[in-house]
Protein backbone atom coordinates (compact mmCIF):
# COMPACT_ATOMS: atom_id res chain seq x y z
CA UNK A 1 -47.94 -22.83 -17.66
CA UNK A 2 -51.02 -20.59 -18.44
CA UNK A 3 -53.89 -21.58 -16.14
CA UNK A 4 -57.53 -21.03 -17.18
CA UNK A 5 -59.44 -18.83 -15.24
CA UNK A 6 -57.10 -17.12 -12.84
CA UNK A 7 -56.61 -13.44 -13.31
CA UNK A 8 -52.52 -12.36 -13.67
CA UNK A 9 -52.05 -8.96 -12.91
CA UNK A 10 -49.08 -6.87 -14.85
CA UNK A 11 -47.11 -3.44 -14.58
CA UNK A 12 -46.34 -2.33 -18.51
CA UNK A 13 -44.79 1.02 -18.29
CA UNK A 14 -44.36 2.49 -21.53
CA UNK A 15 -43.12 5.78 -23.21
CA UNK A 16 -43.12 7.28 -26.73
CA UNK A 17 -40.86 9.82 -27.26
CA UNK A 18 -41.59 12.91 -25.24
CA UNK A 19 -45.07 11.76 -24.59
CA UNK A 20 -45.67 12.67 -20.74
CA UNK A 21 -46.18 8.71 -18.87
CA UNK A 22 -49.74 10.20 -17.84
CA UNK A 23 -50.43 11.00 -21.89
CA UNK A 24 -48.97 7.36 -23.24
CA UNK A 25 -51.23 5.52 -20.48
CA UNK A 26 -54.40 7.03 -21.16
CA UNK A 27 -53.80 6.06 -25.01
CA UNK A 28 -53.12 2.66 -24.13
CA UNK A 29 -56.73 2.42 -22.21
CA UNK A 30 -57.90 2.31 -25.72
CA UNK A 31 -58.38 -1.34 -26.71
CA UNK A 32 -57.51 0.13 -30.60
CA UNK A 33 -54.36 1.06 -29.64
CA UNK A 34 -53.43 -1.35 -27.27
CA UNK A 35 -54.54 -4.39 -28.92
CA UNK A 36 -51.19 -5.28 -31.11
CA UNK A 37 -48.87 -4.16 -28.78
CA UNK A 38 -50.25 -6.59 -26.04
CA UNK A 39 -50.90 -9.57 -28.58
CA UNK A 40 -46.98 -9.24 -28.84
CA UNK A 41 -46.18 -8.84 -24.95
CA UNK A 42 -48.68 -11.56 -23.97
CA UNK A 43 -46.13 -13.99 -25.27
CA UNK A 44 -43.09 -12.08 -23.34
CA UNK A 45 -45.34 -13.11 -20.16
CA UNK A 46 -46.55 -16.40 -21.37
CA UNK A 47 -43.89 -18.82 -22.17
CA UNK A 48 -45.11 -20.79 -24.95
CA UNK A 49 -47.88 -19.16 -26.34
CA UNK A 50 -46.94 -17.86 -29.50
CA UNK A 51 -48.27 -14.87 -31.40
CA UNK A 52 -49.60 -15.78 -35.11
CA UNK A 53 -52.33 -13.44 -36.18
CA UNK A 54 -53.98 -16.61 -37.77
CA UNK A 55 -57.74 -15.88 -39.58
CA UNK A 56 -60.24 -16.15 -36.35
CA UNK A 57 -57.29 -16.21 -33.69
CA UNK A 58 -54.29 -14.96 -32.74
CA UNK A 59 -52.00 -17.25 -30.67
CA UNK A 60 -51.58 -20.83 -30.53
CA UNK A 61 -49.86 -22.04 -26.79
CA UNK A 62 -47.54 -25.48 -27.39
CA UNK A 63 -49.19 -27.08 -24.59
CA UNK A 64 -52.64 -27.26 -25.84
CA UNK A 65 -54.83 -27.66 -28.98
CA UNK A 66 -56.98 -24.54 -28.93
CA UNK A 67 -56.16 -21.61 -31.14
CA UNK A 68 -56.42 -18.12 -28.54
CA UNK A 69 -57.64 -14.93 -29.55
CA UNK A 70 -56.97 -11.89 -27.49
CA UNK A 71 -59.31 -9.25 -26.57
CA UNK A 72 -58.99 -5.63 -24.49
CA UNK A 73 -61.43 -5.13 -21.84
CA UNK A 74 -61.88 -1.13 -21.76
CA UNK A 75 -64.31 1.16 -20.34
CA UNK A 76 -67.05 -0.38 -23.17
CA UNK A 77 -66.52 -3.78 -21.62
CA UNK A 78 -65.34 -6.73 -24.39
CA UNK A 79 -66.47 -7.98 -27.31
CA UNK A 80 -65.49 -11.38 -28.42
CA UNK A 81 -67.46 -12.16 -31.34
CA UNK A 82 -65.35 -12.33 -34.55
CA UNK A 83 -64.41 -8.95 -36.00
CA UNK A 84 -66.17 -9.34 -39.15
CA UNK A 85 -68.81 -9.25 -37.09
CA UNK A 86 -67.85 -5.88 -35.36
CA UNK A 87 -68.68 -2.57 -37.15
CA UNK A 88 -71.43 -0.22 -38.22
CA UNK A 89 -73.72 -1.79 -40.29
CA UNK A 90 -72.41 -5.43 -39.31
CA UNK A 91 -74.58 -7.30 -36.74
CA UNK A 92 -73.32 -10.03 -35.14
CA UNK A 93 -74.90 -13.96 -36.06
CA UNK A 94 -75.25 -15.93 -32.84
CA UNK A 95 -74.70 -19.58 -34.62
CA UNK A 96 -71.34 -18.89 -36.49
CA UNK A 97 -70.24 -16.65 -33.39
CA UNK A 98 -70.76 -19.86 -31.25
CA UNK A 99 -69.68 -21.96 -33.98
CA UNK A 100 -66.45 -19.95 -33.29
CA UNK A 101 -65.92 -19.22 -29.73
CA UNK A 102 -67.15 -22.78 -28.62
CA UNK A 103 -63.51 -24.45 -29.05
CA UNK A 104 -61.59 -21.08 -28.44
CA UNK A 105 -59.83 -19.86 -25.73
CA UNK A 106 -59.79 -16.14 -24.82
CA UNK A 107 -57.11 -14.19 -23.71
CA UNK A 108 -58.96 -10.74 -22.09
CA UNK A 109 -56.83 -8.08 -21.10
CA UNK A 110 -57.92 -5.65 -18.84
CA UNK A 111 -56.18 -1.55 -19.75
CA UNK A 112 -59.01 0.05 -17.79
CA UNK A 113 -56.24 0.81 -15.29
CA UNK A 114 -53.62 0.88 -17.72
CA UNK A 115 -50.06 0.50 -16.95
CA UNK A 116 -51.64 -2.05 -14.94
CA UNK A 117 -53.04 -4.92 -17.05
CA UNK A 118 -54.80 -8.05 -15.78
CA UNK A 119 -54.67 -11.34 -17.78
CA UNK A 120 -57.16 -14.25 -18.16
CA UNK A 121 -58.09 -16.91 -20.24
CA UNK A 122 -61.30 -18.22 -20.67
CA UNK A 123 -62.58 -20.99 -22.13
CA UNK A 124 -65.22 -19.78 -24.98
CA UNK A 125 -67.64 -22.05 -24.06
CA UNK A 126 -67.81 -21.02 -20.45
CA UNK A 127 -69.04 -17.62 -21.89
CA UNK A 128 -72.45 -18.56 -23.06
CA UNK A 129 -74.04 -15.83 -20.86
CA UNK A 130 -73.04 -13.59 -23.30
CA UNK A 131 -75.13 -14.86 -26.09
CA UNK A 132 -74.15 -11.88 -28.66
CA UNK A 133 -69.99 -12.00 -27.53
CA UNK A 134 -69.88 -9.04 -25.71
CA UNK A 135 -69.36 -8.61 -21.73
CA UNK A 136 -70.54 -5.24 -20.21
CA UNK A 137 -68.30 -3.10 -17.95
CA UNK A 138 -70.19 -3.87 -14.96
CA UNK A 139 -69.26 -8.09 -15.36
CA UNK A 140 -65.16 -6.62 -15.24
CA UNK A 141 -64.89 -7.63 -11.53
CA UNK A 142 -67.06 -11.11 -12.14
CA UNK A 143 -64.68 -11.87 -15.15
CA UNK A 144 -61.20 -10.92 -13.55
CA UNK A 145 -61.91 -12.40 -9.96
């Protein structure tokens, strides 16, 4: 059962090819690259929630109503404002982001440290100190504690 709020922490060695460990990890610290491959694991770790890569979210969990969207916290902190929203030239619109996160729940993964990754999920609406859906690095500890 996935409980809101509490911070799971995870080993996720990986290797590609002949890729050195040390080379493979420091890609994965990239919230680009590490995004998919997580979306998929999160449901190896999470029995029940179930990756669908659904327009706004990404997972539904068979327990509850809310639809979940994943996000990487990296070095830049998180953004969790849609994606359209996400971009040069794009600027992010506080009422439809809120019109968005308000009934989502957020799945932010941690790859600062990557292989390690730490796991929570927060309710969108308990993120309205982040009126323009993006949490700096220096909230990482606040958020995962």
């Amino acid at each position: 059962m996935i409980e809101l709020n509490k911070t799971y922490t995870f080993e996720c060695p990986t290797s590609f090819g002949t890729l050195s460990q040390e080379r493979v990890d420091k890609l994965f610290t990239d919230g680009r690259r590490a995004s998919g491959f997580l979306e998929l694991q999160l449901e190896e770790w999470f029995e029940g929630l179930v990756f669908e890569d659904g327009k706004g979210y990404d997972h539904r969990y068979k327990y509850m109503k809310e639809l979940f969207d994943a996000k990487c916290f990296t070095k830049g902190g998180a953004k969790f404002c849609p994606s359209v929203m996400l971009g040069a030239g794009r600027s992010v619109d506080e009422e439809k982001l809120w019109e968005h996160a308000i009934d989502m729940i957020y799945i932010f993964c941690d790859v600062v440290e990557f292989p390690k990754v730490r796991v929570i999920f927060k309710r969108g609406s308990d993120l309205t100190q982040y009126p323009k859906g993006s949490i700096p690095y220096g909230d990482r500890n606040a958020l995962f504690s």
